[in-house]
PDB file of N, CA and C in Angstrom:
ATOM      1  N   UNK A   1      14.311   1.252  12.049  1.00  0.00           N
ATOM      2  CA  UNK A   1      13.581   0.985  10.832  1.00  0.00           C
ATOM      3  C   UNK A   1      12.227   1.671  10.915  1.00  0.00           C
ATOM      4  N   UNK A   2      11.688   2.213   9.763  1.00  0.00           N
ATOM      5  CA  UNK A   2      10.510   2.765   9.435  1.00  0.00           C
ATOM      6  C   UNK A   2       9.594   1.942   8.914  1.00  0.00           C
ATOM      7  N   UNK A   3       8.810   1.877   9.654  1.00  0.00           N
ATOM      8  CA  UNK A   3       7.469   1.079   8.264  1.00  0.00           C
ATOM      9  C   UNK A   3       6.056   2.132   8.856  1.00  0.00           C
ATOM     10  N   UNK A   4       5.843   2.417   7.536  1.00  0.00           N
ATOM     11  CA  UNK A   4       4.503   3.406   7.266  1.00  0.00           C
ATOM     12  C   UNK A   4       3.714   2.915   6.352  1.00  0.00           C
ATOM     13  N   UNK A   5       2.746   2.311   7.261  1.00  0.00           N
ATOM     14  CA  UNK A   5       1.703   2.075   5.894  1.00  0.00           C
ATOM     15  C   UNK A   5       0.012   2.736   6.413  1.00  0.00           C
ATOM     16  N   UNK A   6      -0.122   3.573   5.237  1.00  0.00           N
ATOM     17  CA  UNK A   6      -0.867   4.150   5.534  1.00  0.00           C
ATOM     18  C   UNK A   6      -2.155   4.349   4.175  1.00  0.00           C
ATOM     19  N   UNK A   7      -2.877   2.991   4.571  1.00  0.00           N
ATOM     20  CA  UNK A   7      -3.565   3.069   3.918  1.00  0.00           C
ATOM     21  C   UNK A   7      -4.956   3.914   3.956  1.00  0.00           C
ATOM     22  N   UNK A   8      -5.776   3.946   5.105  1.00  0.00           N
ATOM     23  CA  UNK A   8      -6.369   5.490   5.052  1.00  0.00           C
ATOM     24  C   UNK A   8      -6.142   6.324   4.283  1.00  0.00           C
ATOM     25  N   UNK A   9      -5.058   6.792   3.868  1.00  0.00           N
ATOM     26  CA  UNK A   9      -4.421   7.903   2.942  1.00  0.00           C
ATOM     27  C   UNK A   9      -4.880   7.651   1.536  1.00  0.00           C
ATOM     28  N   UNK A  10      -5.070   6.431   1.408  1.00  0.00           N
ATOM     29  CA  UNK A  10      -4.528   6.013  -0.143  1.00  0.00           C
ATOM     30  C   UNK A  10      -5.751   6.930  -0.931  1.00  0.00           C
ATOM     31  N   UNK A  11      -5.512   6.834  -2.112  1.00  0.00           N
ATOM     32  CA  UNK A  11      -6.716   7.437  -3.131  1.00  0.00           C
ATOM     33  C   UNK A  11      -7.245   8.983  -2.735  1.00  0.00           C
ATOM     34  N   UNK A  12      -6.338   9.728  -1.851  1.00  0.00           N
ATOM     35  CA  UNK A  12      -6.417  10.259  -1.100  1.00  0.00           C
ATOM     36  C   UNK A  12      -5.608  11.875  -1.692  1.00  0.00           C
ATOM     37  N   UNK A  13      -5.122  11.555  -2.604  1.00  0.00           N
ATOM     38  CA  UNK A  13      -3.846  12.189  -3.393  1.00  0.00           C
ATOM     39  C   UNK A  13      -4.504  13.295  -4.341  1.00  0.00           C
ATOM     40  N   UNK A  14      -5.026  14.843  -3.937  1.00  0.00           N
ATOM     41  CA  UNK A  14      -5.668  15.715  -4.989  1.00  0.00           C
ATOM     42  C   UNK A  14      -4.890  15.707  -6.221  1.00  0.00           C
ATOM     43  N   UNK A  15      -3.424  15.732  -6.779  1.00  0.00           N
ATOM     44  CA  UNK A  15      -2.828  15.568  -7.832  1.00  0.00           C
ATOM     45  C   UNK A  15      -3.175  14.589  -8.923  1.00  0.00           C
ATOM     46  N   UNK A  16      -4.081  13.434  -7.986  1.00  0.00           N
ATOM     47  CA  UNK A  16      -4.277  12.303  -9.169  1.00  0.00           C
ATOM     48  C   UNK A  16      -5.891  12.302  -8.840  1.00  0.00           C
ATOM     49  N   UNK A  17      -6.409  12.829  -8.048  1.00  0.00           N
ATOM     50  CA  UNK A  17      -8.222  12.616  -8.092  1.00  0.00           C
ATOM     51  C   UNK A  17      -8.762  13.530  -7.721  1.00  0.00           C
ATOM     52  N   UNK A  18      -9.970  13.770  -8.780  1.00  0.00           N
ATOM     53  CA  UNK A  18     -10.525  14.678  -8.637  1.00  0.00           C
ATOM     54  C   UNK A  18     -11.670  14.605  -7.241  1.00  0.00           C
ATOM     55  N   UNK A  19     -11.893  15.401  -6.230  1.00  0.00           N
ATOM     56  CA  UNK A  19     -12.422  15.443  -5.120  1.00  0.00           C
ATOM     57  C   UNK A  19     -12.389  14.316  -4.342  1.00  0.00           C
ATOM     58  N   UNK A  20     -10.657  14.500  -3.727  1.00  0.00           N
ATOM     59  CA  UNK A  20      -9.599  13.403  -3.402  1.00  0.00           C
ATOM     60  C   UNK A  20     -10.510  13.099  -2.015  1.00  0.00           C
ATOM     61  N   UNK A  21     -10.570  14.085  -1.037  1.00  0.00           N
ATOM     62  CA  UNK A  21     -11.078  14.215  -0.126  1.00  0.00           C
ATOM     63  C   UNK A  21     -12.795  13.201  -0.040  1.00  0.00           C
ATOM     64  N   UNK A  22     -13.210  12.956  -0.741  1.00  0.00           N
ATOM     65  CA  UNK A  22     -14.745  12.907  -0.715  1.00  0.00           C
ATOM     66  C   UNK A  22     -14.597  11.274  -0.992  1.00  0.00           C
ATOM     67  N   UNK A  23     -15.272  10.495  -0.269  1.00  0.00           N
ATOM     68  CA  UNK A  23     -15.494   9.274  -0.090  1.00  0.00           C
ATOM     69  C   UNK A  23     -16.029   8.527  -1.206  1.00  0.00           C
ATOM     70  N   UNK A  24     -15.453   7.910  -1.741  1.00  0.00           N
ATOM     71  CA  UNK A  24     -15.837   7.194  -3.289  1.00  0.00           C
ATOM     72  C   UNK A  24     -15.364   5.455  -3.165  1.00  0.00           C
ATOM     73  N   UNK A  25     -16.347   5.043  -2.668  1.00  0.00           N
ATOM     74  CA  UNK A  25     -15.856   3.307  -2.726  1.00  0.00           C
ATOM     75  C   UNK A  25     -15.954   2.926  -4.064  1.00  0.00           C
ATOM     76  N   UNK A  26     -16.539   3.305  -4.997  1.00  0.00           N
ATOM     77  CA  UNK A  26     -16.404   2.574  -6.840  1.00  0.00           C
ATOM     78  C   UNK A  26     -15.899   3.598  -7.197  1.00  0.00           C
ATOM     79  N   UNK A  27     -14.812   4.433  -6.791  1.00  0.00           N
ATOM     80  CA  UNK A  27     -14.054   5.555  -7.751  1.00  0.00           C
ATOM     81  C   UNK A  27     -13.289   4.418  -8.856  1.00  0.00           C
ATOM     82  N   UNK A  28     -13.333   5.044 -10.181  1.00  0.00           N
ATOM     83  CA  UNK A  28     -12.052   4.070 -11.184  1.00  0.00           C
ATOM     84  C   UNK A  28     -10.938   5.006 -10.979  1.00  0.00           C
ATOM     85  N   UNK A  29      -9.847   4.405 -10.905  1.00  0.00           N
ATOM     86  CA  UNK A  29      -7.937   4.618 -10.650  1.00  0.00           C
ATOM     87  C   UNK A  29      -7.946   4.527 -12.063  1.00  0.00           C
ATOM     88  N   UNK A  30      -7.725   5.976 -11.951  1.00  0.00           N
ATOM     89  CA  UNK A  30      -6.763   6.142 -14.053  1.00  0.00           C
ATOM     90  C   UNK A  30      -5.255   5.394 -13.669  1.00  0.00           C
ATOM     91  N   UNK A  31      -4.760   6.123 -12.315  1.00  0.00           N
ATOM     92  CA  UNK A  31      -3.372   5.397 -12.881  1.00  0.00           C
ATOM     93  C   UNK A  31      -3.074   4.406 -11.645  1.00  0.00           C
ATOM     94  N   UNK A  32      -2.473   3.566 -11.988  1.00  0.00           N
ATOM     95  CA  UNK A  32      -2.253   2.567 -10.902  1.00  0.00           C
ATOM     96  C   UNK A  32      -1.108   2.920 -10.429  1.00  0.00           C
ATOM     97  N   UNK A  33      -0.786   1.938  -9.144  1.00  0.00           N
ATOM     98  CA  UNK A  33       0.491   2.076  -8.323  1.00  0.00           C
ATOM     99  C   UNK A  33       1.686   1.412  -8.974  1.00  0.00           C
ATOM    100  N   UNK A  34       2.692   1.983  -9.578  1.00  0.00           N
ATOM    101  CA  UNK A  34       3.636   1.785 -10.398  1.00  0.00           C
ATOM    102  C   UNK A  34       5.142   1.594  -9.444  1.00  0.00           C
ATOM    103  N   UNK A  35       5.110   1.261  -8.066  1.00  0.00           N
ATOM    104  CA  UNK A  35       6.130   0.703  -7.392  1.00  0.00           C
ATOM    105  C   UNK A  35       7.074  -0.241  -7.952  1.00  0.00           C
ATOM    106  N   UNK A  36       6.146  -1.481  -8.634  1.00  0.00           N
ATOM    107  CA  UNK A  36       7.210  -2.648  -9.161  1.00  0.00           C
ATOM    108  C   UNK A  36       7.370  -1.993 -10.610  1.00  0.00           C
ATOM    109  N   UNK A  37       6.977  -1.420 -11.176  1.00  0.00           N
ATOM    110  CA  UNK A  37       6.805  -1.204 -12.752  1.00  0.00           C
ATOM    111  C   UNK A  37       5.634  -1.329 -13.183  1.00  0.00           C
ATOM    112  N   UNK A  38       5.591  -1.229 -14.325  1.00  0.00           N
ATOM    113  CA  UNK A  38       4.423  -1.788 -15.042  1.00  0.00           C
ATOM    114  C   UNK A  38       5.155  -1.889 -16.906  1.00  0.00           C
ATOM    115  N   UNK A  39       4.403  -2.937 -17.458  1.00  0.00           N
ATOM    116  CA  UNK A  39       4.372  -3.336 -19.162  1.00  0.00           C
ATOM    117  C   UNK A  39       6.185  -3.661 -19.377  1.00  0.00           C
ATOM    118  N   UNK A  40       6.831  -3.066 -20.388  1.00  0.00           N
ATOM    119  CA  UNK A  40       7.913  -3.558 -20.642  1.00  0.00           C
ATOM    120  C   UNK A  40       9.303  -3.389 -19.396  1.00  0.00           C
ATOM    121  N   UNK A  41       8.437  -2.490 -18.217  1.00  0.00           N
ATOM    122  CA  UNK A  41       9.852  -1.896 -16.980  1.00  0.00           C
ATOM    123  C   UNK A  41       9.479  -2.390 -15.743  1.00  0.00           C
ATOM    124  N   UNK A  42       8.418  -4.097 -15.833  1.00  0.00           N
ATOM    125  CA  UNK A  42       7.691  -4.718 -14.818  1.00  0.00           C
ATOM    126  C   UNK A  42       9.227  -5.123 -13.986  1.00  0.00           C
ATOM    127  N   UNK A  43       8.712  -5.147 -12.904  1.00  0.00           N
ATOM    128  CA  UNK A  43       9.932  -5.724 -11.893  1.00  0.00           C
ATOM    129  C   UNK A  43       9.523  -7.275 -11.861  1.00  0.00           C
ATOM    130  N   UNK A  44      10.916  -8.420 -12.355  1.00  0.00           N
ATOM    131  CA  UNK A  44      10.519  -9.811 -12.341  1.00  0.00           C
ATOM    132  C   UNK A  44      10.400  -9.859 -10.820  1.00  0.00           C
ATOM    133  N   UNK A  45      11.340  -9.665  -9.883  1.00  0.00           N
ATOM    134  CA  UNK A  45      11.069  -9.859  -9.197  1.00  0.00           C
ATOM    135  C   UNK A  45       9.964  -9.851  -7.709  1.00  0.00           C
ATOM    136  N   UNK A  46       9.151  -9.046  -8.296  1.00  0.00           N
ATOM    137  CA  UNK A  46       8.109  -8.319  -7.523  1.00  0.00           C
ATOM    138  C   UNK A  46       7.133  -9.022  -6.871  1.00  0.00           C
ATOM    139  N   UNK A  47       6.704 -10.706  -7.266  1.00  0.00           N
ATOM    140  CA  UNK A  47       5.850 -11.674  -6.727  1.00  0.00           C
ATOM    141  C   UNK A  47       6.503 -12.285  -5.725  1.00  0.00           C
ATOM    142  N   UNK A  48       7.930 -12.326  -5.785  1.00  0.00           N
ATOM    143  CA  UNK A  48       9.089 -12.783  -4.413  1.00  0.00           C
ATOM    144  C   UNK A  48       8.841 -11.811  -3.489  1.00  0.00           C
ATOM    145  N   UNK A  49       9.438 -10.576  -4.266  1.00  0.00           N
ATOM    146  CA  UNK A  49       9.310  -9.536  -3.465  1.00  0.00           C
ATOM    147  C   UNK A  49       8.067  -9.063  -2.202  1.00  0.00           C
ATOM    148  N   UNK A  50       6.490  -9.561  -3.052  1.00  0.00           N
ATOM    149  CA  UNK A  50       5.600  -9.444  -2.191  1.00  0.00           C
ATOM    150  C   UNK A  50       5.526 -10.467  -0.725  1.00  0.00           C
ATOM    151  N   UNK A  51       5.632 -11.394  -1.617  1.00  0.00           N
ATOM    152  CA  UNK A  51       5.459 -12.567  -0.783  1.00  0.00           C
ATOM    153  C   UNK A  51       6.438 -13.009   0.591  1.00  0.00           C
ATOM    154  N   UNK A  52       8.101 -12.071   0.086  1.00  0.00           N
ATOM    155  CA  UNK A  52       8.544 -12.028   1.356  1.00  0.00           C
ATOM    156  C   UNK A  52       8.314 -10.687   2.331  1.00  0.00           C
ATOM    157  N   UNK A  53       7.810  -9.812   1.948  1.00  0.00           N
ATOM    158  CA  UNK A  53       7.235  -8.924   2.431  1.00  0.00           C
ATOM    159  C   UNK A  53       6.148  -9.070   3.684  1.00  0.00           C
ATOM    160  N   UNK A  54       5.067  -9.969   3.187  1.00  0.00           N
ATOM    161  CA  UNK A  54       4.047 -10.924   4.057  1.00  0.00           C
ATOM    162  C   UNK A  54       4.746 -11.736   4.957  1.00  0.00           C
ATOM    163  N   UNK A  55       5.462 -12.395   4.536  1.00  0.00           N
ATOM    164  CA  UNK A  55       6.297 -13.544   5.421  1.00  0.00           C
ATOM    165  C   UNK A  55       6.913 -12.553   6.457  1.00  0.00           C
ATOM    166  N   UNK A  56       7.713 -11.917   6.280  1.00  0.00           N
ATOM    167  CA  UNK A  56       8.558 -10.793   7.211  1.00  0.00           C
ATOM    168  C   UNK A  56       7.372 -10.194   8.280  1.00  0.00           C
ATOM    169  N   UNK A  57       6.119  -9.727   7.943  1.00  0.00           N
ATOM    170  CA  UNK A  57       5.822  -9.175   8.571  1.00  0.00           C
ATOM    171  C   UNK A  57       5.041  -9.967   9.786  1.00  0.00           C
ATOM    172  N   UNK A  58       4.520 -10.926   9.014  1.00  0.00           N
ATOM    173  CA  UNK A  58       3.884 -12.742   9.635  1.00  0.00           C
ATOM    174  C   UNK A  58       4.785 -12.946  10.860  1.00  0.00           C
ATOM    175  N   UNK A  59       5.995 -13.108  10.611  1.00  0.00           N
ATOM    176  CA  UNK A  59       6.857 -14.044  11.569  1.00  0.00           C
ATOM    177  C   UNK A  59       7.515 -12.928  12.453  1.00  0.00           C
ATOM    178  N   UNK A  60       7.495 -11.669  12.315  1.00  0.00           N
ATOM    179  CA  UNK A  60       7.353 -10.343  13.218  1.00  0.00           C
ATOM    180  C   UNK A  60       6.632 -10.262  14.572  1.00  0.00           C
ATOM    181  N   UNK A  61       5.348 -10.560  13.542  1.00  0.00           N
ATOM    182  CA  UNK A  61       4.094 -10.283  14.491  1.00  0.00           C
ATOM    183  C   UNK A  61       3.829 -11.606  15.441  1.00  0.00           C
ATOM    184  N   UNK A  62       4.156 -12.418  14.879  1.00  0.00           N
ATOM    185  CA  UNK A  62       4.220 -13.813  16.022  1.00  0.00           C
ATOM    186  C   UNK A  62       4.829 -13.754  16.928  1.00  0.00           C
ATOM    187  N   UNK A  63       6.447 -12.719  16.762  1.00  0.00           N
ATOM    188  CA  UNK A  63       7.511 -12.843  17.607  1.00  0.00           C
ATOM    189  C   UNK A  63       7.347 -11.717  18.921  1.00  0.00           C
ATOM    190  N   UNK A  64       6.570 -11.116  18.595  1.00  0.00           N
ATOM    191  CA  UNK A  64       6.023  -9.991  19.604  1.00  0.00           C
ATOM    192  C   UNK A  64       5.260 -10.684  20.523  1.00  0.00           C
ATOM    193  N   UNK A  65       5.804 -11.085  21.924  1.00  0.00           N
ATOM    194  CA  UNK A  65       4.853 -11.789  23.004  1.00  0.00           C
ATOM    195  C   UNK A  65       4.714 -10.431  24.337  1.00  0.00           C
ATOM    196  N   UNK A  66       3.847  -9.881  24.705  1.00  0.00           N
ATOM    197  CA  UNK A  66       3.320  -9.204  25.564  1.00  0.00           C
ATOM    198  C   UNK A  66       3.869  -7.608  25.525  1.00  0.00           C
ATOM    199  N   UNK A  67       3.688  -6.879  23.993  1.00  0.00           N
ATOM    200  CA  UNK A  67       4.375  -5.664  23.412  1.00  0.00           C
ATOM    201  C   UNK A  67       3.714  -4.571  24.472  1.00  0.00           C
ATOM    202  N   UNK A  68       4.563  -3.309  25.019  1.00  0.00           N
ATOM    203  CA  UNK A  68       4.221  -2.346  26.136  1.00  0.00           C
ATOM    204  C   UNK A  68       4.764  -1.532  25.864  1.00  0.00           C
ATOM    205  N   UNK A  69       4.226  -0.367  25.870  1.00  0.00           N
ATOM    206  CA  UNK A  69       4.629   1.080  26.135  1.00  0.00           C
ATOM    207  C   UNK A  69       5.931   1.528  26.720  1.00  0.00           C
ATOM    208  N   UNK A  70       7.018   1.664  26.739  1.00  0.00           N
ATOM    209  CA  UNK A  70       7.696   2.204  27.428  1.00  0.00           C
ATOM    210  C   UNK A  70       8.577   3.547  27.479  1.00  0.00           C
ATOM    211  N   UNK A  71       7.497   4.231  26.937  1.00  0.00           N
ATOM    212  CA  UNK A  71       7.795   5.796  26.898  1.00  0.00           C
ATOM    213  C   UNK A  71       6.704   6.623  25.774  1.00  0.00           C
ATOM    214  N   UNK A  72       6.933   7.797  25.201  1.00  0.00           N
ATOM    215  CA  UNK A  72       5.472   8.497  25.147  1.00  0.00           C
ATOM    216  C   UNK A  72       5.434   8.520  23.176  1.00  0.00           C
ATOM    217  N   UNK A  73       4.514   8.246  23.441  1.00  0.00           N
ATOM    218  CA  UNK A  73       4.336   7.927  21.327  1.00  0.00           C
ATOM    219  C   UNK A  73       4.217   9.040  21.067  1.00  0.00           C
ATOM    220  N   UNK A  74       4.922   9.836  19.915  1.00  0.00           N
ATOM    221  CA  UNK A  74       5.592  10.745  19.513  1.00  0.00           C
ATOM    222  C   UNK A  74       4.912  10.524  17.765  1.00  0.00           C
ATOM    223  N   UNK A  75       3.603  11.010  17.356  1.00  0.00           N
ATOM    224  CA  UNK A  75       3.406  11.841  15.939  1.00  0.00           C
ATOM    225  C   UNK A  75       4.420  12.626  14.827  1.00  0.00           C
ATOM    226  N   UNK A  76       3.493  12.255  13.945  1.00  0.00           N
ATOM    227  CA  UNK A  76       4.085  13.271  13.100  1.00  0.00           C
ATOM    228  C   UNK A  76       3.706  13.631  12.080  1.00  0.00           C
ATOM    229  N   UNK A  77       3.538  14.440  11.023  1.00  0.00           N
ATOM    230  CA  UNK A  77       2.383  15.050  10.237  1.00  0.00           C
ATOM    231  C   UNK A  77       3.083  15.394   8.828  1.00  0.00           C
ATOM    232  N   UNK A  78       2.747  14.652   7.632  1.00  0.00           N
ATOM    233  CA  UNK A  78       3.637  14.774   6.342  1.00  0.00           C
ATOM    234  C   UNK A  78       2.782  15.005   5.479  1.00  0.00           C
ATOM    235  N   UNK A  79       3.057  15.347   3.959  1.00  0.00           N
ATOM    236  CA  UNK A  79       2.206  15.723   2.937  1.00  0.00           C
ATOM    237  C   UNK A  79       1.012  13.742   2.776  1.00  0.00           C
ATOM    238  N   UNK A  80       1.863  12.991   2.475  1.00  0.00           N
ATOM    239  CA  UNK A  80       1.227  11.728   2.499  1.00  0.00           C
ATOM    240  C   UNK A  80       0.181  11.028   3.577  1.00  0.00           C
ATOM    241  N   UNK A  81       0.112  12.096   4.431  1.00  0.00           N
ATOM    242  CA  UNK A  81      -0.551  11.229   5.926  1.00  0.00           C
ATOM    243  C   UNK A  81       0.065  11.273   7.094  1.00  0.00           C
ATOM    244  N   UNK A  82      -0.572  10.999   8.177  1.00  0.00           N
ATOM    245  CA  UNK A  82       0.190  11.084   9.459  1.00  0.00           C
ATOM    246  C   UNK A  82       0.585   9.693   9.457  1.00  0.00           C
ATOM    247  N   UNK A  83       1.187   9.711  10.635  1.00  0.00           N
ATOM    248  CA  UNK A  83       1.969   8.587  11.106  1.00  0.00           C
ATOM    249  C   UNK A  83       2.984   8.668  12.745  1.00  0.00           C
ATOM    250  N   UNK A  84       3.770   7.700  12.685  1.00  0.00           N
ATOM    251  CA  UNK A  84       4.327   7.854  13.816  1.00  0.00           C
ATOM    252  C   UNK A  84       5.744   8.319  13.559  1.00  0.00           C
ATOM    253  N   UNK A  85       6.204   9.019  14.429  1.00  0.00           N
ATOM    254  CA  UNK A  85       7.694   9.408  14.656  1.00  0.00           C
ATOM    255  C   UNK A  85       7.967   8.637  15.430  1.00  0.00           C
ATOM    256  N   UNK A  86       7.456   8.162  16.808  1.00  0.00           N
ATOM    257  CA  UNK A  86       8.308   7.030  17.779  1.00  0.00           C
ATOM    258  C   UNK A  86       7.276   6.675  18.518  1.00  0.00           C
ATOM    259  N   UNK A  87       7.173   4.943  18.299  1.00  0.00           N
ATOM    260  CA  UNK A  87       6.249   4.074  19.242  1.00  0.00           C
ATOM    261  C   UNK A  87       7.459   3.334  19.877  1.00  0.00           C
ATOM    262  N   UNK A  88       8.233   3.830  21.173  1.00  0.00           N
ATOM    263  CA  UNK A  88       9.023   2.768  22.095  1.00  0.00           C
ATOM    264  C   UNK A  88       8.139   1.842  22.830  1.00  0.00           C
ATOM    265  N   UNK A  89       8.218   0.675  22.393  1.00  0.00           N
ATOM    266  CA  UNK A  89       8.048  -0.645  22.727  1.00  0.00           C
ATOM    267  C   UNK A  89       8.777  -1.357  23.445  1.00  0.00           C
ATOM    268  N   UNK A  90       8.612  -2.629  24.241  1.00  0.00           N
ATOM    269  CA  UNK A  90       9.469  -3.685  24.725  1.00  0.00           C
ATOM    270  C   UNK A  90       8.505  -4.547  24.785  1.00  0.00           C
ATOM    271  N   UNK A  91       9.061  -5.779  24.206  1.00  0.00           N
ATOM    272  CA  UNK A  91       8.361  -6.879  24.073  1.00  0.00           C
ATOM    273  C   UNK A  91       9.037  -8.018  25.119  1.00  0.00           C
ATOM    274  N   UNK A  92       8.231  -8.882  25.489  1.00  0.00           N
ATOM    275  CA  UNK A  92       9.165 -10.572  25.789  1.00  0.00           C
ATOM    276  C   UNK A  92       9.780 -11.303  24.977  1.00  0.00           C
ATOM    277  N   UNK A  93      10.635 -11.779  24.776  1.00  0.00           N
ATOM    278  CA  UNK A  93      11.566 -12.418  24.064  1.00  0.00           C
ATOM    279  C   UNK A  93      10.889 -14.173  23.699  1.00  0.00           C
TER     280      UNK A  93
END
């Protein structure tokens, strides 16, 4: 499984802002993040959706007792941001 979240990146996008690159904490977002929908093509389900999203990641991170390295973290470099290609882990059970 993949999970990339890469928020660093965000607002980050020259296609949608003008001088994407350049640090703007009160920039205004013409367009918002349209993942669930938005107006008449809103996803009902999308407040479940968040909320088990949080939960999943909550009861993840609890379950990880003494997480270690066990081999070499492996990058990787995409139009959206970097990220990882492979963090091998082993945790305690």
């Amino acid at each position: 499984t993949v999970m990339v979240f890469v928020l660093s990146k965000s607002g980050r996008d020259p296609l949608a802002f003008a001088d994407a690159l350049e640090f703007q904490p009160h920039r205004t977002i013409a367009h918002r993040n349209v993942a669930f929908g938005r107006g008449d093509h809103i996803c009902l389900g999308q407040h479940l959706a968040r909320v088990q999203i949080a939960e999943g990641i909550h009861v993840i991170a609890q379950r990880i007792k003494k997480p270690r390295l066990i081999g070499d973290v492996v990058g990787r470099s995409f139009m959206a941001g970097g990220g990882l290609h492979r963090l091998p882990i082993a945790c305690e059970a």
